[in-house]
Protein backbone atom coordinates (compact mmCIF):
# COMPACT_ATOMS: atom_id res chain seq x y z
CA UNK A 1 -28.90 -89.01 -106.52
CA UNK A 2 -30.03 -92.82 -106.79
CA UNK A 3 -28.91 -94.12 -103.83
CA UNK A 4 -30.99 -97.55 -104.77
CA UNK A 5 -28.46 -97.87 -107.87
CA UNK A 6 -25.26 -96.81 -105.92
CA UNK A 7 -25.65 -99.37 -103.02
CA UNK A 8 -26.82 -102.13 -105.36
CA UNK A 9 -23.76 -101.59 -107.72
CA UNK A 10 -21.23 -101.25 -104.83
CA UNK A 11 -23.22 -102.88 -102.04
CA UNK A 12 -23.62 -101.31 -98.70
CA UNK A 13 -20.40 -101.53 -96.93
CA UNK A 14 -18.51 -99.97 -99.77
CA UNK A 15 -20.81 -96.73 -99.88
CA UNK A 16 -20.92 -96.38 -96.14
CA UNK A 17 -17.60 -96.45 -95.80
CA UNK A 18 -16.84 -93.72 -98.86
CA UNK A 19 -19.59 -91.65 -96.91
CA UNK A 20 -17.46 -92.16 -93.75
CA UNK A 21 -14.28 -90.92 -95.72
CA UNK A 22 -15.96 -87.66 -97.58
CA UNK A 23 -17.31 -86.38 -94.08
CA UNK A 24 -14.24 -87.29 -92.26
CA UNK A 25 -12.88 -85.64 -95.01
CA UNK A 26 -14.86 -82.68 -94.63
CA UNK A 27 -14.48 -82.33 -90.84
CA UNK A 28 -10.69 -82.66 -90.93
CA UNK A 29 -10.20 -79.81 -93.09
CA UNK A 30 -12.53 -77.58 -91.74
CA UNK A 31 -11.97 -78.28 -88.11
CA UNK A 32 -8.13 -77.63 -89.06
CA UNK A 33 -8.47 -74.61 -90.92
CA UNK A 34 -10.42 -73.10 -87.57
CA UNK A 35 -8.62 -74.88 -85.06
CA UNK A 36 -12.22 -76.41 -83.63
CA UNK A 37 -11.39 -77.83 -80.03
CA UNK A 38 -13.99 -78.00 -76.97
CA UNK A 39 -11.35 -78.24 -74.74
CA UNK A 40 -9.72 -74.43 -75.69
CA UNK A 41 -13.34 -73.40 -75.60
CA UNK A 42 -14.22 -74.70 -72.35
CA UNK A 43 -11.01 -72.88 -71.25
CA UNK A 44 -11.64 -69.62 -72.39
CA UNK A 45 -15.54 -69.88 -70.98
CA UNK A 46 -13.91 -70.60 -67.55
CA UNK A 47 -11.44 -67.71 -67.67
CA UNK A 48 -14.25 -65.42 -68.80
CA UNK A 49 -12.49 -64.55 -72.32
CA UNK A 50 -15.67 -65.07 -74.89
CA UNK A 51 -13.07 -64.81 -78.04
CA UNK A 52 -12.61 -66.79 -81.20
CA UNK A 53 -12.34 -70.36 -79.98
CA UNK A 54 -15.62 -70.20 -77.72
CA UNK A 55 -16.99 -68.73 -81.25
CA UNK A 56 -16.10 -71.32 -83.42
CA UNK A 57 -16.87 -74.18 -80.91
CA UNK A 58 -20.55 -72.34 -80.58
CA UNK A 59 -20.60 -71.90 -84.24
CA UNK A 60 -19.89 -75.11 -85.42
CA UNK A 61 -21.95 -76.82 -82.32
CA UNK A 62 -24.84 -74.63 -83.72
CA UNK A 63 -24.56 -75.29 -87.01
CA UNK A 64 -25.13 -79.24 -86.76
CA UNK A 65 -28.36 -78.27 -84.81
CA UNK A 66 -29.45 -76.26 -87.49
CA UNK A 67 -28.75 -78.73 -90.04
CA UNK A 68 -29.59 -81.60 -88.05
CA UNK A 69 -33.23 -80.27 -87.03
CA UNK A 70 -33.58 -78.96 -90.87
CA UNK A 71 -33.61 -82.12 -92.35
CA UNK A 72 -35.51 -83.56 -89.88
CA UNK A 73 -38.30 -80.75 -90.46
CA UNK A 74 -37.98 -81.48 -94.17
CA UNK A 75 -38.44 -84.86 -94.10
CA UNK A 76 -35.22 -86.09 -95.16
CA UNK A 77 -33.78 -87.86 -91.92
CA UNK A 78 -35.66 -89.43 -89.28
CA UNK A 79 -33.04 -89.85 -86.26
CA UNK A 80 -35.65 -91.96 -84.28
CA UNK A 81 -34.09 -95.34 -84.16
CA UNK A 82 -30.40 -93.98 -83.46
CA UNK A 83 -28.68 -95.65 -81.05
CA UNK A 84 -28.54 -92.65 -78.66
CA UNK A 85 -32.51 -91.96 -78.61
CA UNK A 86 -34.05 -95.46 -79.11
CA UNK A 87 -31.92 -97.45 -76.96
CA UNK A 88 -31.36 -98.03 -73.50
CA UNK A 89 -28.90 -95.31 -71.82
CA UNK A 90 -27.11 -94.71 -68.67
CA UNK A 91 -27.43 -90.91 -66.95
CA UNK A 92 -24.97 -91.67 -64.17
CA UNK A 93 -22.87 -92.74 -67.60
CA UNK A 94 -23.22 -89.81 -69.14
CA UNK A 95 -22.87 -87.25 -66.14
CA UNK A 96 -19.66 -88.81 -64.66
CA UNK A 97 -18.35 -89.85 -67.88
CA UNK A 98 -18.65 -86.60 -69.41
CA UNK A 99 -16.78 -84.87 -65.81
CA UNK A 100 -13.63 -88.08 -66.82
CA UNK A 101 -13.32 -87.37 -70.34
CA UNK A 102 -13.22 -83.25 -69.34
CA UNK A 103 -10.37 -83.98 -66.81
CA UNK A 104 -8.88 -85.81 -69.68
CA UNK A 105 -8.58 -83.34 -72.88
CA UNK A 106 -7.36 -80.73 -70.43
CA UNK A 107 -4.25 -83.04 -69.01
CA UNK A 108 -3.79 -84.01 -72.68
CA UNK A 109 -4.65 -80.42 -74.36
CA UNK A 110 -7.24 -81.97 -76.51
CA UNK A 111 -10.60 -83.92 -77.15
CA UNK A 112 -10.46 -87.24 -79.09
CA UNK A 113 -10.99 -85.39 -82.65
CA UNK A 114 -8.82 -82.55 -81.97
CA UNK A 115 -5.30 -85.11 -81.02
CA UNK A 116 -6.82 -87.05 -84.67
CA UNK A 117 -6.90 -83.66 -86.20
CA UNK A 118 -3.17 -82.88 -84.41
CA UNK A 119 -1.56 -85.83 -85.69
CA UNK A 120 -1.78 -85.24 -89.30
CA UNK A 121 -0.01 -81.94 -88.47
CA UNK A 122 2.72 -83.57 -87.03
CA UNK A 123 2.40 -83.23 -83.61
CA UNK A 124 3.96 -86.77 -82.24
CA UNK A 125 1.82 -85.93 -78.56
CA UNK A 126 -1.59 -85.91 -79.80
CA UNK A 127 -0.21 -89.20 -82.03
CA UNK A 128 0.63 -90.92 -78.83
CA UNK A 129 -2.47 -90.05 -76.96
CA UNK A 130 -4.79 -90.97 -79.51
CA UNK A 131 -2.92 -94.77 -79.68
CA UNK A 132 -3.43 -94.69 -75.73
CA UNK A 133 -7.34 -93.18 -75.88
CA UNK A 134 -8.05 -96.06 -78.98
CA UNK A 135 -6.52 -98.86 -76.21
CA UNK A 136 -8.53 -97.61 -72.99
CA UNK A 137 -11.43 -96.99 -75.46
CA UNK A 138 -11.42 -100.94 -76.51
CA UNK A 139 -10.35 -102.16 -73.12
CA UNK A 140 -13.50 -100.20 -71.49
CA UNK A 141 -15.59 -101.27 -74.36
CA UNK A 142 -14.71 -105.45 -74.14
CA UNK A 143 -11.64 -105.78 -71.93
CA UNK A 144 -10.57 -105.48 -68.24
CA UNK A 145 -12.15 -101.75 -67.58
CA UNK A 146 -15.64 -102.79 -69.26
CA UNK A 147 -16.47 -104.01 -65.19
CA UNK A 148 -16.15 -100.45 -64.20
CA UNK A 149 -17.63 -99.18 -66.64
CA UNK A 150 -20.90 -101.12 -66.43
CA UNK A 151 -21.01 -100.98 -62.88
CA UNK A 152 -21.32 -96.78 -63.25
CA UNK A 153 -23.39 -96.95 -66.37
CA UNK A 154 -26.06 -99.23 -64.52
CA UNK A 155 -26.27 -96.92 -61.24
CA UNK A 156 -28.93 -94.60 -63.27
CA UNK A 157 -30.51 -96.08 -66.54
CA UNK A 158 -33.61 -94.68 -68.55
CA UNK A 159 -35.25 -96.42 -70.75
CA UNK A 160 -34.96 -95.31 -74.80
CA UNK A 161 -37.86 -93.46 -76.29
CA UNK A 162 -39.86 -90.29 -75.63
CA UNK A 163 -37.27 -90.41 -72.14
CA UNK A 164 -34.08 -90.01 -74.04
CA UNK A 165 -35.33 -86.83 -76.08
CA UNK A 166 -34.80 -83.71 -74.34
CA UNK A 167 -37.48 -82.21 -77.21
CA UNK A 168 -39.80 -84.82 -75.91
CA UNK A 169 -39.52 -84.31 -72.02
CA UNK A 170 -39.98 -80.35 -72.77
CA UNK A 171 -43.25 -80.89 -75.00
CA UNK A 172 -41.54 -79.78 -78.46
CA UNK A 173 -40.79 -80.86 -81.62
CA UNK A 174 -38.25 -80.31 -84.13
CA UNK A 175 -39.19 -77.03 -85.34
CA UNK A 176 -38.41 -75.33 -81.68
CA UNK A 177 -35.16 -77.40 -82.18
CA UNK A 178 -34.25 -75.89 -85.48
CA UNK A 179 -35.11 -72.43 -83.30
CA UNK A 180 -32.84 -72.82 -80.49
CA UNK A 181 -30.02 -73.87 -82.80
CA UNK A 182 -30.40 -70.50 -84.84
CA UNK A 183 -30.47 -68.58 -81.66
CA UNK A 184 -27.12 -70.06 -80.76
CA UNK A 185 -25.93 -69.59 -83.99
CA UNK A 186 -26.65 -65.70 -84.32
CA UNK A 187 -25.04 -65.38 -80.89
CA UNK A 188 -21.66 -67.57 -82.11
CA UNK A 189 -21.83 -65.29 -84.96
CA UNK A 190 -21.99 -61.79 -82.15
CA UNK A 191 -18.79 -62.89 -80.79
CA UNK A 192 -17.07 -64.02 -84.05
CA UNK A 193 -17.74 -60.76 -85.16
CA UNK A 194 -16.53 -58.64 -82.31
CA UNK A 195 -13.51 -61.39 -82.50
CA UNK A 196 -12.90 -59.82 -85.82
CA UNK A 197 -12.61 -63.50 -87.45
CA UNK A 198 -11.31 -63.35 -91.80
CA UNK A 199 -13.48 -65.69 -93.91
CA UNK A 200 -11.45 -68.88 -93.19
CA UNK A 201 -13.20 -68.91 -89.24
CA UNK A 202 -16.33 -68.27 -90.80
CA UNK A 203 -15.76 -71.69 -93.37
CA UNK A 204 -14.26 -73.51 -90.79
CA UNK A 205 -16.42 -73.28 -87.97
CA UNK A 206 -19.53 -73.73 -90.34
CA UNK A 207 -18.10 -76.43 -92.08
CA UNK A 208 -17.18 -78.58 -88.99
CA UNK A 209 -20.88 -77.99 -87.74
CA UNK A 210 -22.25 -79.41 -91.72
CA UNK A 211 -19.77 -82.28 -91.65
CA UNK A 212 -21.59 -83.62 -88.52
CA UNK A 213 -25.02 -83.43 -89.69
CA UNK A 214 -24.03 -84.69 -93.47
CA UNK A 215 -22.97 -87.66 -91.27
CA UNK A 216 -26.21 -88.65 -89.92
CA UNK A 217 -28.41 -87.87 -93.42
CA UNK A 218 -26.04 -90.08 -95.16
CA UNK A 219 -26.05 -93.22 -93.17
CA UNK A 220 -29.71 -91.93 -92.95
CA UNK A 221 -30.14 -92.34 -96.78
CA UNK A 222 -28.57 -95.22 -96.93
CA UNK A 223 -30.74 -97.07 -94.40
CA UNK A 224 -33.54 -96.19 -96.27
CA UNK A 225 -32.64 -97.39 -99.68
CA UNK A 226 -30.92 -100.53 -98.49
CA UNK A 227 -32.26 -104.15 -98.11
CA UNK A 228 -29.54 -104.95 -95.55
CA UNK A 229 -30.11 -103.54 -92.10
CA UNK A 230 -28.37 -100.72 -91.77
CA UNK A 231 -27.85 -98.76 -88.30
CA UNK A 232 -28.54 -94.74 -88.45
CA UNK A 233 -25.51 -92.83 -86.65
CA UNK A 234 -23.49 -89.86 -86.79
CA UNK A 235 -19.78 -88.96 -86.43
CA UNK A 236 -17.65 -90.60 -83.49
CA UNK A 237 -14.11 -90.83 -82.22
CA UNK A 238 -14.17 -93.20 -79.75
CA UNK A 239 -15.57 -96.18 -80.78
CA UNK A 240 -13.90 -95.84 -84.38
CA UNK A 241 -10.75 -95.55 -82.49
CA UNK A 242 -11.44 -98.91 -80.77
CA UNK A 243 -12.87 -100.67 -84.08
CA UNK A 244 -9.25 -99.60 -86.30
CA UNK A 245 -7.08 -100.72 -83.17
CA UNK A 246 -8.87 -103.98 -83.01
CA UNK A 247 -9.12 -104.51 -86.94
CA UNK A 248 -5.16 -103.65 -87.16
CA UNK A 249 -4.57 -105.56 -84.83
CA UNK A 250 -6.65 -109.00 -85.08
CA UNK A 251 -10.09 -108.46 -87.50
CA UNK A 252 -8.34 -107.27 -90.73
CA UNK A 253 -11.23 -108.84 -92.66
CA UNK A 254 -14.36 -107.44 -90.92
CA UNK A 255 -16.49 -105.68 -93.11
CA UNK A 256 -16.01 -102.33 -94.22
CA UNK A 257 -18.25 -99.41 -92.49
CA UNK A 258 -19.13 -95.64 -92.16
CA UNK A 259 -16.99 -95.82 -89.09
CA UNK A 260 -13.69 -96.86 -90.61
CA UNK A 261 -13.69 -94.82 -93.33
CA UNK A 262 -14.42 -91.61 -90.78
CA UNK A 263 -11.03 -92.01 -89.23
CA UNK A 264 -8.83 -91.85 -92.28
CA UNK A 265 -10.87 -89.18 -93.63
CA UNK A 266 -10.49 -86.39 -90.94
CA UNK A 267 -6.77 -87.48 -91.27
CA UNK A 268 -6.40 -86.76 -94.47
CA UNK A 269 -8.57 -83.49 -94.45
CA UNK A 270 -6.19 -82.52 -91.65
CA UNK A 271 -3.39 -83.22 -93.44
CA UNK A 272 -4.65 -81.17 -96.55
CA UNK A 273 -5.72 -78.31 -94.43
CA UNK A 274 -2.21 -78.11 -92.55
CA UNK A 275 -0.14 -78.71 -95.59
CA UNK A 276 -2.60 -75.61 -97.75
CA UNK A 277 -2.15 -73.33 -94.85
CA UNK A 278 2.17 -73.99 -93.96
CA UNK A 279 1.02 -75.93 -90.28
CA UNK A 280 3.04 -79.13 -90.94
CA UNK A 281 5.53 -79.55 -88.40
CA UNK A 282 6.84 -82.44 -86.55
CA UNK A 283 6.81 -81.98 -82.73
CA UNK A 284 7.33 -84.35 -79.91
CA UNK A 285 7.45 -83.73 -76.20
CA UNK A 286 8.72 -80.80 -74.66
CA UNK A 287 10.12 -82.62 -71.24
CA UNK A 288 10.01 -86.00 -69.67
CA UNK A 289 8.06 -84.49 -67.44
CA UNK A 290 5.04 -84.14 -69.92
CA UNK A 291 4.22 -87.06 -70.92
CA UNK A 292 2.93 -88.71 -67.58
CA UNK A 293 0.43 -86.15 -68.19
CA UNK A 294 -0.91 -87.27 -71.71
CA UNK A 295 -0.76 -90.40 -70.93
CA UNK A 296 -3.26 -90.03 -67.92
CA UNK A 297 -5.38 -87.74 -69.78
CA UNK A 298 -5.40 -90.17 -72.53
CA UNK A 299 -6.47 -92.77 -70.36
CA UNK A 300 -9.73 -90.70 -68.51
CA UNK A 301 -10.39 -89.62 -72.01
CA UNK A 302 -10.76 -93.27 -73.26
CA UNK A 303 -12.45 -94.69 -70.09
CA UNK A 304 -14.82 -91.39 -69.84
CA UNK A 305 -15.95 -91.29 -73.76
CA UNK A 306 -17.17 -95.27 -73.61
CA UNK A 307 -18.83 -94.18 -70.31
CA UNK A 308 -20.45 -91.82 -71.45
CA UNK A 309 -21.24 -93.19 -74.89
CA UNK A 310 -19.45 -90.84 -76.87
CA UNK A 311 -16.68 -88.68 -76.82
CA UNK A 312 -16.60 -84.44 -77.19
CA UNK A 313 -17.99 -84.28 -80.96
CA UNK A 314 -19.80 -87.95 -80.82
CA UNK A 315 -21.74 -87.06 -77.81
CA UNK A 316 -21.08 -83.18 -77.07
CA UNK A 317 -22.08 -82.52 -81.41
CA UNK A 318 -23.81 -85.77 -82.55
CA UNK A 319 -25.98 -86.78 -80.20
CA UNK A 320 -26.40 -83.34 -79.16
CA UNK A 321 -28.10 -81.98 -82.29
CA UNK A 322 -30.53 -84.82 -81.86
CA UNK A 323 -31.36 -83.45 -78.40
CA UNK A 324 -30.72 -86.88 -76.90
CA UNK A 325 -30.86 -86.25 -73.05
CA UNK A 326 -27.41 -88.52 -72.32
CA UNK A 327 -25.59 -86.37 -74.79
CA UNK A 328 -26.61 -83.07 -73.04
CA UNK A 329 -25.40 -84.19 -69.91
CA UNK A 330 -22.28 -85.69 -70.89
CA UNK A 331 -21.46 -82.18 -72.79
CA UNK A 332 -22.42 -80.65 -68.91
CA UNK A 333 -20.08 -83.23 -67.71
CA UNK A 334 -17.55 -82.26 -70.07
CA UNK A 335 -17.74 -78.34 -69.37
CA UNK A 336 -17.58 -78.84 -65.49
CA UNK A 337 -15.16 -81.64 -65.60
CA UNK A 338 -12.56 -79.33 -68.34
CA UNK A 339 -12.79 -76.46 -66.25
CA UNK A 340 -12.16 -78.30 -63.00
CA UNK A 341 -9.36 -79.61 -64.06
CA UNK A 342 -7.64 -76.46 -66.03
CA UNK A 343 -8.41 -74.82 -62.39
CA UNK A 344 -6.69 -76.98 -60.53
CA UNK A 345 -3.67 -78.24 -62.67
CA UNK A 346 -2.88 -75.41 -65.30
CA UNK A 347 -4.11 -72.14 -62.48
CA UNK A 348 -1.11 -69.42 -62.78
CA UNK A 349 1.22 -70.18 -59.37
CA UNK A 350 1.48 -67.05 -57.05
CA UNK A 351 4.59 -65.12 -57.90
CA UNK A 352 7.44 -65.27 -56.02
CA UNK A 353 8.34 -62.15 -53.94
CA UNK A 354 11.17 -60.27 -55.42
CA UNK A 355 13.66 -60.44 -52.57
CA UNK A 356 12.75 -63.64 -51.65
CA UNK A 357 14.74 -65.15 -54.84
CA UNK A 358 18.16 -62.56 -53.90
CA UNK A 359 17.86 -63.71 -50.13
CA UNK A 360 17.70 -67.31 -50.68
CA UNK A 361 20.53 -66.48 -53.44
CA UNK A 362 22.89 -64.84 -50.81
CA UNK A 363 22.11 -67.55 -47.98
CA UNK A 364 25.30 -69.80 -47.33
């Protein structure tokens, strides 16, 4: 592929943002077709079921290791001046913001992705909870939460570098990467086998894992054929959320970018996948009494991804299958925070005793 010809023909924000589109594209469908969510995995870790949707999160998580490391080994991506290795980051940021945004797909039954992914299928909750994550998102990024949020983010910083690479700190390199991501792989694979997955799972969860790493080696390649500078990154929810609320509603004539063309990608490769497989269908709220819920969990979500610097896939899968040491924590963050909250708000209440219900109904 001459990538020299393509971005001097179209010019760089027109090719970024068709890259954006064909692996939002890619994700969408994929991550629909095998119903990819951290959030139902975290729950079934926590109630000690390892079954399909632990697989495919551990599959697809796996997979953009693999891939990611790959390239790197082969010389064709060089993640070293990403944003979430060569920069400044925040560890209190990541920790506390990962435990928020945890609390927050649990209340609203889904990570940032997953309500994207929702929406094209017609579900008018994950719709509304995505337009309330996008506003916290901005107002954490640039508005009246951004206080908050860098007075947490500055209680532990490290600087970027060798001290943002968890390869680094351990004494490895890429190739011991590429290792532990097959290892996870052939155990994702053990339980999607004894989960007795058809070959859709298998597509899907694989898929959703390339998607993420075809993300970073095409802004990658782009970079390095460009004249313009031209920021490395990977897939993200949360600040592409932020980016189309404020370009809808004030910058309609920024430039173009791989982040803008993400979103409407995985919309419409959700909307393909649900409309191939019969899983269009409109639903709103089930009771009144639901929708304080989403809208909290919306809100931690949106407030805990900025935090954090990412949200489940940005920093859980993207900045994860760098090794970057704030993604690994905010994933840990994410995990504790999920469970914690499906503990304590979604536990099974005790039973009531069966004459206790025919007493109270005989009572005057």
């Amino acid at each position: 592929m001459d990538w020299t010809a393509w971005i001097e023909h179209y010019g760089e924000p027109r090719v970024l943002l068709v890259g954006g589109l064909l692996s939002g594209l890619l994700f969408g469908f994929f991550a629909q077709r095998s119903k990819f969510c951290l959030r139902a995995a975290v729950i079934e870790f926590w109630h000690g079921r390892f079954g399909e949707k632990l697989a495919v999160w551990l599959l697809a998580f796996s997979t953009a290791v693999v891939a990611v490391q790959l390239f790197v080994v082969s010389g064709l991506l060089d993640v070293s001046t990403a944003r979430q290795l060569a920069s400044k980051g925040s560890l209190s940021g990541a920790l506390i913001g990962g435990l928020i945004f945890g609390v927050g797909m649990v209340m609203t039954r889904g990570c940032a992705s997953r309500l994207l992914v929702l929406s094209a299928n017609g579900n008018l909750r994950a719709l509304l909870s995505g337009l309330i994550f996008a506003v916290t998102a901005q107002a954490s990024l640039a508005g009246v939460l951004a206080p908050w949020r860098e007075a947490i983010a500055g209680l532990w910083v490290v600087d970027g570098g060798p001290a943002r690479s968890l390869l680094a700190l351990v004494g490895v390199g890429p190739n011991d990467g590429l290792a532990f991501g097959a290892v996870w792989m052939v155990t994702a694979g053990f339980f999607a086998y004894y989960s007795g997955w058809g070959v859709w799972k298998w597509l899907g969860g694989i898929g959703t894992g390339l998607a993420v790493a075809l993300a970073w080696l095409f802004t990658y390649q782009v970079l390095a054929h460009s004249f313009e500078p031209v920021q490395v990154q990977g897939m993200t929810f949360s600040g592409p959320s932020a980016e189309w609320l404020m370009r809808v509603l004030s910058n309609p004539d920024e430039p173009w970018n791989f982040d803008l063309g993400l979103m409407p990608g995985v919309f419409l490769g959700s909307l393909i996948g649900a409309l191939v497989r019969g899983d269009w269908k409109l639903e709103g709220f089930g009771g009144g009494y639901t929708m304080p819920r989403y809208i909290i969990g919306a809100i931690l979500m949106g407030f805990g991804s900025m935090l954090a610097g990412g949200c489940a896939v940005g920093a859980g899968m993207t900045g994860g299958a760098i090794f970057a040491v704030t993604a690994w924590l905010t994933l840990a963050g994410m995990w504790v925070g999920g469970g914690l909250a499906d503990r304590v708000l979604d536990r099974p209440r005790p039973a009531e005793p069966a004459g206790a219900a025919s007493g109270a109904a005989a009572a005057p």
